[in-house]
C-alpha atoms as a PDB file:
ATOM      1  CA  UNK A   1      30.756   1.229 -10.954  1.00  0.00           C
ATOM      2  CA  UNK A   2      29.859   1.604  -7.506  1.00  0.00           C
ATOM      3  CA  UNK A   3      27.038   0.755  -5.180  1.00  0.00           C
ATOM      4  CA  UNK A   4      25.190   2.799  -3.020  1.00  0.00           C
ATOM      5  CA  UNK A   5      25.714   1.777   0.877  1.00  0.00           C
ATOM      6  CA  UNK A   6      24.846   5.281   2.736  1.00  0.00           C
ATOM      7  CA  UNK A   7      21.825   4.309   5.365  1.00  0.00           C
ATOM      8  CA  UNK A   8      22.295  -0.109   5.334  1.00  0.00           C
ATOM      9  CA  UNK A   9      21.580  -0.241   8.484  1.00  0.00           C
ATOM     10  CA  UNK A  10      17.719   1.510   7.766  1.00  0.00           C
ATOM     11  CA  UNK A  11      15.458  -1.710   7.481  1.00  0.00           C
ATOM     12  CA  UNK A  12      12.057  -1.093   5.206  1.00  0.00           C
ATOM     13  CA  UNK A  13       8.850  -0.144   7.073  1.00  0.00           C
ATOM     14  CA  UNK A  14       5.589  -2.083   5.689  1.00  0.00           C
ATOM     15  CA  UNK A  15       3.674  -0.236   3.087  1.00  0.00           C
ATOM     16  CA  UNK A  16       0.834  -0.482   1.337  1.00  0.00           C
ATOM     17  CA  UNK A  17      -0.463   0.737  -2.193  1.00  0.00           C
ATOM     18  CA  UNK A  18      -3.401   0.796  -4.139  1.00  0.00           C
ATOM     19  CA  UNK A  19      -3.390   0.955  -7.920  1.00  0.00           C
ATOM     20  CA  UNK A  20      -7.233   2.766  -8.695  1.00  0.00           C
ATOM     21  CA  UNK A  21      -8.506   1.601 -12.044  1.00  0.00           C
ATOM     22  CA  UNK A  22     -11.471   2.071 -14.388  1.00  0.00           C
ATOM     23  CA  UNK A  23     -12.603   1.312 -17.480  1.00  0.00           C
ATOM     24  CA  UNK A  24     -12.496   3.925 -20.540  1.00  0.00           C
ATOM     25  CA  UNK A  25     -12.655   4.423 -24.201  1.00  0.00           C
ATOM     26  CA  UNK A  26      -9.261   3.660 -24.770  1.00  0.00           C
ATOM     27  CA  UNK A  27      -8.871   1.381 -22.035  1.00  0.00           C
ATOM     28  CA  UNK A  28      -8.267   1.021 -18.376  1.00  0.00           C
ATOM     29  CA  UNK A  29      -7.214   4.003 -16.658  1.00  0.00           C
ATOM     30  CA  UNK A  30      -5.167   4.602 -13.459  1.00  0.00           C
ATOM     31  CA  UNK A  31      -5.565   7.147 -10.855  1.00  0.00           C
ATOM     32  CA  UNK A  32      -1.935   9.451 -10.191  1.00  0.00           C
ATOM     33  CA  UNK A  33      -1.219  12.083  -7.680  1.00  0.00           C
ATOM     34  CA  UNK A  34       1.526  13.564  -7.766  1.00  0.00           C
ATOM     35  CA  UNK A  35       3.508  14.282  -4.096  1.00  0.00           C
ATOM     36  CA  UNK A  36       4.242  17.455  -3.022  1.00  0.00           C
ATOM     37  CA  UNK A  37       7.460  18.613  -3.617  1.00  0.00           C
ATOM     38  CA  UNK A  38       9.187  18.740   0.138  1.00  0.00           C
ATOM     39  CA  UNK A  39       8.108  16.034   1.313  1.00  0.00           C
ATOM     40  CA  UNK A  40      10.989  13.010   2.932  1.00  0.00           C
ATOM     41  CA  UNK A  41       9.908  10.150   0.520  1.00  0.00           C
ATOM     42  CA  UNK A  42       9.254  10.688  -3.285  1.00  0.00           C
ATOM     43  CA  UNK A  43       8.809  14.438  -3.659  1.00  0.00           C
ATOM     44  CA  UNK A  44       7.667  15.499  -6.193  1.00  0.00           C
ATOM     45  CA  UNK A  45       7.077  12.279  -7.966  1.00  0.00           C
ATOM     46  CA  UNK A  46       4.040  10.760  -9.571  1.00  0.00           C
ATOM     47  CA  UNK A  47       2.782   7.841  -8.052  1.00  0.00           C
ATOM     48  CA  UNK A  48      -0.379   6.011  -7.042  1.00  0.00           C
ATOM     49  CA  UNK A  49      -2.064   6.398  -3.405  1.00  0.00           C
ATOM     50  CA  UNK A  50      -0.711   4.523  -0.225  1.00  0.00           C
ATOM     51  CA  UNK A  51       1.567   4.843   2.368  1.00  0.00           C
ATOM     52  CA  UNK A  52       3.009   2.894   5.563  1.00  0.00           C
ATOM     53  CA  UNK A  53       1.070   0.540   7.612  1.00  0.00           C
ATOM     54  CA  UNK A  54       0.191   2.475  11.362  1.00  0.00           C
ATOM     55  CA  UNK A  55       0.923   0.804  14.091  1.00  0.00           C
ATOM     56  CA  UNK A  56      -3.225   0.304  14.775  1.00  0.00           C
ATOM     57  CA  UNK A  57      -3.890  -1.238  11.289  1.00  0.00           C
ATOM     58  CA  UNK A  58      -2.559  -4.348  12.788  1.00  0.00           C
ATOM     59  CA  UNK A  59      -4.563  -4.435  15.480  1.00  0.00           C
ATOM     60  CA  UNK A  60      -7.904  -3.257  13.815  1.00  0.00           C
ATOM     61  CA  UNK A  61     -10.927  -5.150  14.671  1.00  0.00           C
ATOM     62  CA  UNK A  62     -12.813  -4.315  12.037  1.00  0.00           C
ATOM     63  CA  UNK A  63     -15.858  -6.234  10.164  1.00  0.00           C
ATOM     64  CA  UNK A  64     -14.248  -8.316   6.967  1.00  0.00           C
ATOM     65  CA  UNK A  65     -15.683  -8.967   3.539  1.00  0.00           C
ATOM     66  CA  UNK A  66     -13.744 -11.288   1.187  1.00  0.00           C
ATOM     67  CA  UNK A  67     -10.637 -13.618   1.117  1.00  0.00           C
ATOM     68  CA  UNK A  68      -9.579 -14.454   4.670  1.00  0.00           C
ATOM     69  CA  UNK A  69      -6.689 -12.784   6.485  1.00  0.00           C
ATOM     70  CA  UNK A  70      -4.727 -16.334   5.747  1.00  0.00           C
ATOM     71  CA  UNK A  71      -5.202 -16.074   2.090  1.00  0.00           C
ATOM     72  CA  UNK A  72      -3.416 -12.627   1.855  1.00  0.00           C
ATOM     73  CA  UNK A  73      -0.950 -13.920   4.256  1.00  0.00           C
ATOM     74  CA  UNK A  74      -0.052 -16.987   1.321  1.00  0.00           C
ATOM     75  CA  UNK A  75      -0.062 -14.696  -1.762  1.00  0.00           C
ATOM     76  CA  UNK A  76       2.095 -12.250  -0.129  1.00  0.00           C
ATOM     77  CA  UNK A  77       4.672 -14.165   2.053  1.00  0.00           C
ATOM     78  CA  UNK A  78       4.059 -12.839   5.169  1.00  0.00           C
ATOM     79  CA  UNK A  79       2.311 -14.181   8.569  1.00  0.00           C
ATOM     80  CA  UNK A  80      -1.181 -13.241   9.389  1.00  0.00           C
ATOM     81  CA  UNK A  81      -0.743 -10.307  11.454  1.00  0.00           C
ATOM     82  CA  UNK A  82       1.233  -8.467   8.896  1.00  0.00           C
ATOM     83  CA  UNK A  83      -1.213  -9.363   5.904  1.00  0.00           C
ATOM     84  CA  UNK A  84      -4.115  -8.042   7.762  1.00  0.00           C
ATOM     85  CA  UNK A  85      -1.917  -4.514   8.710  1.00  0.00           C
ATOM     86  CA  UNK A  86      -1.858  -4.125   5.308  1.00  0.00           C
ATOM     87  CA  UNK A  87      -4.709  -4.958   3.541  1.00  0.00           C
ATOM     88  CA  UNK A  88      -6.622  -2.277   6.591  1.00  0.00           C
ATOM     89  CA  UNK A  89      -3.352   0.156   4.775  1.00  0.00           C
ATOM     90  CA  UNK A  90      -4.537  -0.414   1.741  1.00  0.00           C
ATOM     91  CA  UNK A  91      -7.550   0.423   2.267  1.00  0.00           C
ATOM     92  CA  UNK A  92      -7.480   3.383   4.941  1.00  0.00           C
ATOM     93  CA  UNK A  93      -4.570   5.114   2.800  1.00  0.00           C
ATOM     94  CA  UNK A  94      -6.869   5.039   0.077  1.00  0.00           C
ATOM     95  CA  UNK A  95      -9.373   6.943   1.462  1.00  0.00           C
ATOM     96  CA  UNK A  96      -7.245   9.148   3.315  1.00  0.00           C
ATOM     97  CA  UNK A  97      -5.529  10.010   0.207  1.00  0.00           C
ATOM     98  CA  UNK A  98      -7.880  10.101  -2.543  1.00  0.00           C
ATOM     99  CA  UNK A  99     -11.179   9.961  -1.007  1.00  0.00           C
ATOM    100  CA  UNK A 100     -12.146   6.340  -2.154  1.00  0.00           C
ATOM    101  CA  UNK A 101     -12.970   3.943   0.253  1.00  0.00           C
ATOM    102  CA  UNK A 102     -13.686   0.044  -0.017  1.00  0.00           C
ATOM    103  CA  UNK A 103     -15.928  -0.512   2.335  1.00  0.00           C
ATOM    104  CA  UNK A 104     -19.543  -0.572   2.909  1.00  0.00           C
ATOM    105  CA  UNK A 105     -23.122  -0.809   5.614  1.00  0.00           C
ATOM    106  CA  UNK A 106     -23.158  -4.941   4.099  1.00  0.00           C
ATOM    107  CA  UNK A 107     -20.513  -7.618   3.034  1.00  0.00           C
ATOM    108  CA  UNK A 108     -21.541  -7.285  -0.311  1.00  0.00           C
ATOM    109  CA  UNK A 109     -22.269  -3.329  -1.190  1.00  0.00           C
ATOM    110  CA  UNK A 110     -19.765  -0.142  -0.732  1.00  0.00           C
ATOM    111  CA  UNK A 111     -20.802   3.493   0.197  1.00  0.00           C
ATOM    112  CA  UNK A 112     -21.720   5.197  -3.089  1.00  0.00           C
ATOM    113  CA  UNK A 113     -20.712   8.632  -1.852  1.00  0.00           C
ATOM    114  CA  UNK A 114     -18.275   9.174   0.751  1.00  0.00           C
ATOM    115  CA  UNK A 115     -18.552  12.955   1.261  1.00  0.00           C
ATOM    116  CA  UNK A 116     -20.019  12.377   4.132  1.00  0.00           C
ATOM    117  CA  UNK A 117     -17.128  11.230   5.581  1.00  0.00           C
ATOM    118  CA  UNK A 118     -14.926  14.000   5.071  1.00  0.00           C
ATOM    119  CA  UNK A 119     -14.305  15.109   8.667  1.00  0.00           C
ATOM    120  CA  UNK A 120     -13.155  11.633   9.614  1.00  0.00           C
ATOM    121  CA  UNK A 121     -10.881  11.542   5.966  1.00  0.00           C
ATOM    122  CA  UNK A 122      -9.162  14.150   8.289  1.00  0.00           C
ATOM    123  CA  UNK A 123      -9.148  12.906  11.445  1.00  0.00           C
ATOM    124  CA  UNK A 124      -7.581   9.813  10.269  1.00  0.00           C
ATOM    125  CA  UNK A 125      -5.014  11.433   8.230  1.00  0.00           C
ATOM    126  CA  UNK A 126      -3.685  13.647  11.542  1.00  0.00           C
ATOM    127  CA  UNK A 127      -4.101  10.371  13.197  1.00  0.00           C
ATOM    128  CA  UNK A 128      -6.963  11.415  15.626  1.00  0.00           C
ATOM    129  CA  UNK A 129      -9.078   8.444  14.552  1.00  0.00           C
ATOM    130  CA  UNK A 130      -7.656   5.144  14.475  1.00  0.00           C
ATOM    131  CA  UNK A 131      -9.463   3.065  11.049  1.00  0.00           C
ATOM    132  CA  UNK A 132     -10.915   0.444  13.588  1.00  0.00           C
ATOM    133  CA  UNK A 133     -13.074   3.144  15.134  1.00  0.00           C
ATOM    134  CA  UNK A 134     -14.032   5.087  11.993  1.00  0.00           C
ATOM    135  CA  UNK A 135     -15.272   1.754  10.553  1.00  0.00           C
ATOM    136  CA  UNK A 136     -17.411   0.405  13.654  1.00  0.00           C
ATOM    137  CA  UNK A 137     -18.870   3.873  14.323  1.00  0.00           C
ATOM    138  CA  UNK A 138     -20.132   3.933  10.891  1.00  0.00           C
ATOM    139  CA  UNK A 139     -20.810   0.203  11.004  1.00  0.00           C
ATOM    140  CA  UNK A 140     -19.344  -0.134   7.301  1.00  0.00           C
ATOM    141  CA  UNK A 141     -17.640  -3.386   6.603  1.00  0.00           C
ATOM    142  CA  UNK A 142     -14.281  -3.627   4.822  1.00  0.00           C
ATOM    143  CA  UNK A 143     -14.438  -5.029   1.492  1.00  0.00           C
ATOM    144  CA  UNK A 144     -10.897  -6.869   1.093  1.00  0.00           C
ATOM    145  CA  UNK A 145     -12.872  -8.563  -1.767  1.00  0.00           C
ATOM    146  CA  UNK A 146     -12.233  -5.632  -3.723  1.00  0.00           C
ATOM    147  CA  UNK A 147      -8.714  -5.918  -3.992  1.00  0.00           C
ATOM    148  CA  UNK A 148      -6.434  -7.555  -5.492  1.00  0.00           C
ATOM    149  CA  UNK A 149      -2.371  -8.634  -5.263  1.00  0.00           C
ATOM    150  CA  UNK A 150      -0.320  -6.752  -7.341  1.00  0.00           C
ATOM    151  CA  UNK A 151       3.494  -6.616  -6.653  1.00  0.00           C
ATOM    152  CA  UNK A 152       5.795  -6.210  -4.052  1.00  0.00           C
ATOM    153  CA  UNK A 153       8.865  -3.891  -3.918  1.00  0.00           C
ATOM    154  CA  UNK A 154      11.557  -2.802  -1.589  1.00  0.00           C
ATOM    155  CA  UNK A 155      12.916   0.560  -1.717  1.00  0.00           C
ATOM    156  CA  UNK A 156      17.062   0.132  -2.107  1.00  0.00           C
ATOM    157  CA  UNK A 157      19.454  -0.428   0.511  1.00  0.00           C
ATOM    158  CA  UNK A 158      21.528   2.660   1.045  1.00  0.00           C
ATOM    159  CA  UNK A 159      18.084   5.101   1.189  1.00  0.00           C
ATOM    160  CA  UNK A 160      17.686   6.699   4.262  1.00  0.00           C
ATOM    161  CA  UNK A 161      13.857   6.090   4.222  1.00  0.00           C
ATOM    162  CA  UNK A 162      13.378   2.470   2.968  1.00  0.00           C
ATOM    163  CA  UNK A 163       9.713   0.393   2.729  1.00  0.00           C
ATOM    164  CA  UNK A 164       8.847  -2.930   2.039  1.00  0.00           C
ATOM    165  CA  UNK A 165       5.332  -1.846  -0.696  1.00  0.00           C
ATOM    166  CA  UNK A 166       2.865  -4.106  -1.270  1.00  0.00           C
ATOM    167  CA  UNK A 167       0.913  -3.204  -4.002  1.00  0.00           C
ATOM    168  CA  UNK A 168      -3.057  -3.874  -4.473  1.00  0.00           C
ATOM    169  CA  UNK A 169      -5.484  -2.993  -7.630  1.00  0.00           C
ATOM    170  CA  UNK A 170      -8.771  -1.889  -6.768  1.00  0.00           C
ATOM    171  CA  UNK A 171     -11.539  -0.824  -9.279  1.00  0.00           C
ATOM    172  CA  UNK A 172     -12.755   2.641  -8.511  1.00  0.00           C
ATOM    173  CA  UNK A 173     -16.595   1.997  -7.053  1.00  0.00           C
ATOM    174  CA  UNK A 174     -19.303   3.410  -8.838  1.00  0.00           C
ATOM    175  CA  UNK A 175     -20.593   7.092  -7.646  1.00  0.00           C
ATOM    176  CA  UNK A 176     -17.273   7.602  -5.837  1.00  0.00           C
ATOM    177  CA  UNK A 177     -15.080  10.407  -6.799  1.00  0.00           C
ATOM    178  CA  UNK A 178     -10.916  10.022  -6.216  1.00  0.00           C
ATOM    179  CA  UNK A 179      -9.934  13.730  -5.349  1.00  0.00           C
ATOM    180  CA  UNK A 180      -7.209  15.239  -4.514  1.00  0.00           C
ATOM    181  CA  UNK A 181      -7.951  16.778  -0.769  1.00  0.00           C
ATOM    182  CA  UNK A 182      -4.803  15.705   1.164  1.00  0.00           C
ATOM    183  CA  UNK A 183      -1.598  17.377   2.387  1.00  0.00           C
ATOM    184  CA  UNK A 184       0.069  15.470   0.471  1.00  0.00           C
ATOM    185  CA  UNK A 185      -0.650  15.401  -3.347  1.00  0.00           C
ATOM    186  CA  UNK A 186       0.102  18.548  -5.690  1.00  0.00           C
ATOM    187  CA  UNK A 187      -2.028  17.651  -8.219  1.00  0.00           C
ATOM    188  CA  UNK A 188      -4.250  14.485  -9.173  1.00  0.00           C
ATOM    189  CA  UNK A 189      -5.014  13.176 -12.491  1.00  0.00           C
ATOM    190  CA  UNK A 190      -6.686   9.986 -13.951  1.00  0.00           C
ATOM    191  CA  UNK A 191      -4.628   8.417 -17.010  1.00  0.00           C
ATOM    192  CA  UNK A 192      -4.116   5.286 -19.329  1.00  0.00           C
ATOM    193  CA  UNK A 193      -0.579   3.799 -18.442  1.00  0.00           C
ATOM    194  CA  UNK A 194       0.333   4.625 -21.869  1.00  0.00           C
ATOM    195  CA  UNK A 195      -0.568   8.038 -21.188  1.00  0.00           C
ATOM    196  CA  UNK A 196       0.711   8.564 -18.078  1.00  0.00           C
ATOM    197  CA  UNK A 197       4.817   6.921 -19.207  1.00  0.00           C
ATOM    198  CA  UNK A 198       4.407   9.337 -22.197  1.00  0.00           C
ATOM    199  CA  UNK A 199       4.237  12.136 -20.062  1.00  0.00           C
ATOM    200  CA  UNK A 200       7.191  10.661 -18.202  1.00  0.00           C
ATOM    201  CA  UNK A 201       9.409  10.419 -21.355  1.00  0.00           C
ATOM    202  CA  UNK A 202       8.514  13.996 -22.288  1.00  0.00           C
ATOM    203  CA  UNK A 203       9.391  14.927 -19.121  1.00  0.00           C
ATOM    204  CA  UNK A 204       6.592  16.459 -17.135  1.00  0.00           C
ATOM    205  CA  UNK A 205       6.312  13.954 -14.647  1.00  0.00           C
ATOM    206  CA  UNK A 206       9.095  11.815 -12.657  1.00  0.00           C
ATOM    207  CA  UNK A 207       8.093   7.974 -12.013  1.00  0.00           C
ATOM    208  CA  UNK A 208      10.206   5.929  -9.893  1.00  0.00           C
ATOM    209  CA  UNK A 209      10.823   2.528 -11.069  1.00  0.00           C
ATOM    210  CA  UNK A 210       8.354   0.458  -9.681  1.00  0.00           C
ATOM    211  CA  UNK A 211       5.649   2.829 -10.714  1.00  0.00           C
ATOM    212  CA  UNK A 212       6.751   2.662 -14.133  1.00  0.00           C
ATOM    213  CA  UNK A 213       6.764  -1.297 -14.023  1.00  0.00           C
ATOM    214  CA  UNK A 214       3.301  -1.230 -12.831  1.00  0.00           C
ATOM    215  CA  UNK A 215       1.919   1.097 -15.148  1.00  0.00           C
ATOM    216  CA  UNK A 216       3.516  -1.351 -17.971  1.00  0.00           C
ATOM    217  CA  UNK A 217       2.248  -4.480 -16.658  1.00  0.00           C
ATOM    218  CA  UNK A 218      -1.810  -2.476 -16.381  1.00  0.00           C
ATOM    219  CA  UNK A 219      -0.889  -1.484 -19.761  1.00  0.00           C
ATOM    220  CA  UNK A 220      -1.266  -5.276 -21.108  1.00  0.00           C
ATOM    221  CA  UNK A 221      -4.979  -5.237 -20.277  1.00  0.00           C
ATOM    222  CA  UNK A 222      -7.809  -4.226 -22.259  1.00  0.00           C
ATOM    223  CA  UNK A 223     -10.862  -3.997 -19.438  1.00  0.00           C
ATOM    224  CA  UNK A 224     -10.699  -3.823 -15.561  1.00  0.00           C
ATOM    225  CA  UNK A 225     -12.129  -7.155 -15.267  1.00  0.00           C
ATOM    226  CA  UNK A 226      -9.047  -8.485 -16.940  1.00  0.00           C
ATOM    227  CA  UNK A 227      -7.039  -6.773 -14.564  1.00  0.00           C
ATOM    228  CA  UNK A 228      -8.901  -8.107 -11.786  1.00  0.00           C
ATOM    229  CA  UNK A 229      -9.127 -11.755 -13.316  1.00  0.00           C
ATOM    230  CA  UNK A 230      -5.093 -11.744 -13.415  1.00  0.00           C
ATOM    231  CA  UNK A 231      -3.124 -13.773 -10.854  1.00  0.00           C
ATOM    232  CA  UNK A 232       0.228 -11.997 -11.094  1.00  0.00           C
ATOM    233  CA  UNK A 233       3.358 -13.964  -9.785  1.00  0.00           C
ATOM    234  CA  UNK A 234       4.738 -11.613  -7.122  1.00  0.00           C
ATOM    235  CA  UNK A 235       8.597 -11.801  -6.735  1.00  0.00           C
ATOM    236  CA  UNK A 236      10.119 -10.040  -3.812  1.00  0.00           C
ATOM    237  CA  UNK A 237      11.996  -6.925  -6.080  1.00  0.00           C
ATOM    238  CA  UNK A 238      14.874  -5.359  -4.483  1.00  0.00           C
ATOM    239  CA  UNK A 239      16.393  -2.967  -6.767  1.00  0.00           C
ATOM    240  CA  UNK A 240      20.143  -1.797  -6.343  1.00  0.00           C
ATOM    241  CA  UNK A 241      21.821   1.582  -6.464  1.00  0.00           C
ATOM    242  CA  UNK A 242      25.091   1.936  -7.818  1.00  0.00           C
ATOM    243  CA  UNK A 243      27.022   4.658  -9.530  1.00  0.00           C
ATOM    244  CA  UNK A 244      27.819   5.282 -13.283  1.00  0.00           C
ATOM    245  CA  UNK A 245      31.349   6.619 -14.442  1.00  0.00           C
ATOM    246  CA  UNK A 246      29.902  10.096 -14.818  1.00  0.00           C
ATOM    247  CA  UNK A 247      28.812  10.439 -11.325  1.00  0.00           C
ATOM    248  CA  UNK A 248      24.556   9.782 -11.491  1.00  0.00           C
ATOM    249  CA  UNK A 249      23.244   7.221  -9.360  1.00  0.00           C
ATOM    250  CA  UNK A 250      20.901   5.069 -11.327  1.00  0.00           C
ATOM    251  CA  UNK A 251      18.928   1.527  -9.927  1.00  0.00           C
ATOM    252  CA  UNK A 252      19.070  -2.067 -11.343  1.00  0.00           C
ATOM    253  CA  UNK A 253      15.999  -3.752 -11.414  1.00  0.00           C
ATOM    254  CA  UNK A 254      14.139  -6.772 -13.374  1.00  0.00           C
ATOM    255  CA  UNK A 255      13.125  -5.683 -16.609  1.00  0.00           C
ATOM    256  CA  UNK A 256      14.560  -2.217 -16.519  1.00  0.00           C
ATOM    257  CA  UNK A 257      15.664  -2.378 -20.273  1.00  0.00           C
ATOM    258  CA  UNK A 258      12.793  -0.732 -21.929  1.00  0.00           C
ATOM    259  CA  UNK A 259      12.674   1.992 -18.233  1.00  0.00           C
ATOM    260  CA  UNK A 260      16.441   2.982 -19.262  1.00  0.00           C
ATOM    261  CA  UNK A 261      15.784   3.515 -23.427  1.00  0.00           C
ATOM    262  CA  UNK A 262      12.656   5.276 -22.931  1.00  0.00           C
ATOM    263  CA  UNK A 263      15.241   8.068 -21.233  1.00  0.00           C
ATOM    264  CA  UNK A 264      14.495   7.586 -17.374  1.00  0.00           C
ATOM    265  CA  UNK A 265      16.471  10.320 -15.519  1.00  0.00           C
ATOM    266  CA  UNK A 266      19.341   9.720 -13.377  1.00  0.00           C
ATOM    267  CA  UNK A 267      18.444   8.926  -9.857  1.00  0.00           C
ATOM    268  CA  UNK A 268      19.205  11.929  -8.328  1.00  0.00           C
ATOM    269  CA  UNK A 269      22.301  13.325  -6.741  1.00  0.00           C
ATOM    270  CA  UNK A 270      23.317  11.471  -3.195  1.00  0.00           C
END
């Protein structure tokens, strides 16, 4: 069995994702788009919105609602600079992805219709807005209140594009509408977790490991306030590559077990 060791010298770029949820029937549900097949990073795969941290988000002076920058910086290991990159990632690729956005005109309300903003959406998905600006011109304040710690994984050594993910859950704000208008989703669909792995294991979608693992753990909760009341431990995950006798590259991981018997697909040819 052999590992994987193509790109090690590519170190992970900062990322951030947010897992969208809200409240149904038959329980919480999670928002999915699914990337567009050409593109570098996860064509073609299902996963939630997000993306890497710009270069500005760490220097965004913007107006903050919620836990200070230091309290991010604790829960996710990392100094203050980086933890406030990536909560303003968090939150700018989630509206430049699915239309959402967490902020608001006071600390303690959020826009209840954002189509307003759709010319910006653009502009700051081309990059011809920087998230700073779009915030203080429409004096909206960010709501990092609204999020939450999730998880933290690290794409595999031996990938030639690599990122170090922070993931966030969010509940979708009331009146807003997650959509689909970017470049770079297919297709867009809200789900329960269980929903969303069965169409996995019957094989119309592809999830990559650490999408899988965080559509089990939202699985374990009955309302969105119990997924927001959670405190998750958040371990550093690294998977590894290696190489099985018959020539697929698969990835070790914590708790892949149940990922494996439920029929996950090889990793792909390398």
């Amino acid at each position: 069995m052999a590992t994987f060791d193509a790109h090690p010298e590519v170190p992970p770029k900062d990322a951030s994702t947010v897992i969208l949820i809200r409240d149904s029937a038959s329980g919480p549900e999670v928002f999915l788009l699914r990337r567009v097949g050409g593109m570098a990073f996860a064509g073609g795969m299902t996963v939630f919105p997000g993306g890497g941290v710009d270069p500005q988000d760490a220097d965004a002076d913007v107006a903050w609602s919620g836990p200070p920058v230091s309290w991010w910086a604790e829960r996710f290991g990392v100094d203050e600079g980086r933890a406030k990159a990536l909560v303003c990632a968090a939150v700018r690729e989630t509206f430049e992805e699915c239309g959402v956005l967490l902020a608001g005109p006071t600390a303690d309300t959020v826009v209840a219709d954002t189509a307003g903003y759709a010319q910006a959406r653009k502009q700051l998905e081309a990059r011809e807005l920087s998230f700073s600006e779009f915030l203080a011109r429409e004096n909206l304040v960010l709501r990092a209140d609204l999020l939450r710690p999730w998880a933290n994984w690290i794409t595999p050594v031996g990938e030639g594009r690599r990122y170090d993910t922070r993931f966030f859950v969010a509940a979708a704000p009331a009146g807003q509408i997650a959509d689909g208008e970017t470049s770079e989703a297919a297709e867009v669909t809200w789900q329960t977790p269980a929903q969303a792995v069965t169409d996995w294991i019957e094989g119309r979608t592809m999830l990559l490991p650490p999408t899988w693992s965080q559509l089990s753990s939202i699985g374990e909760y009955d309302t969105v306030a119990d997924v927001l009341a959670a405190e998750p431990e958040i371990p550093v995950i690294l998977p590894t590559l290696y190489q099985e006798e018959d020539g697929s590259w698969q990835v070790r991981f914590p708790g892949q077990e149940p990922y494996y018997a439920a029929g996950a697909h090889p990793w792909g040819e390398r």
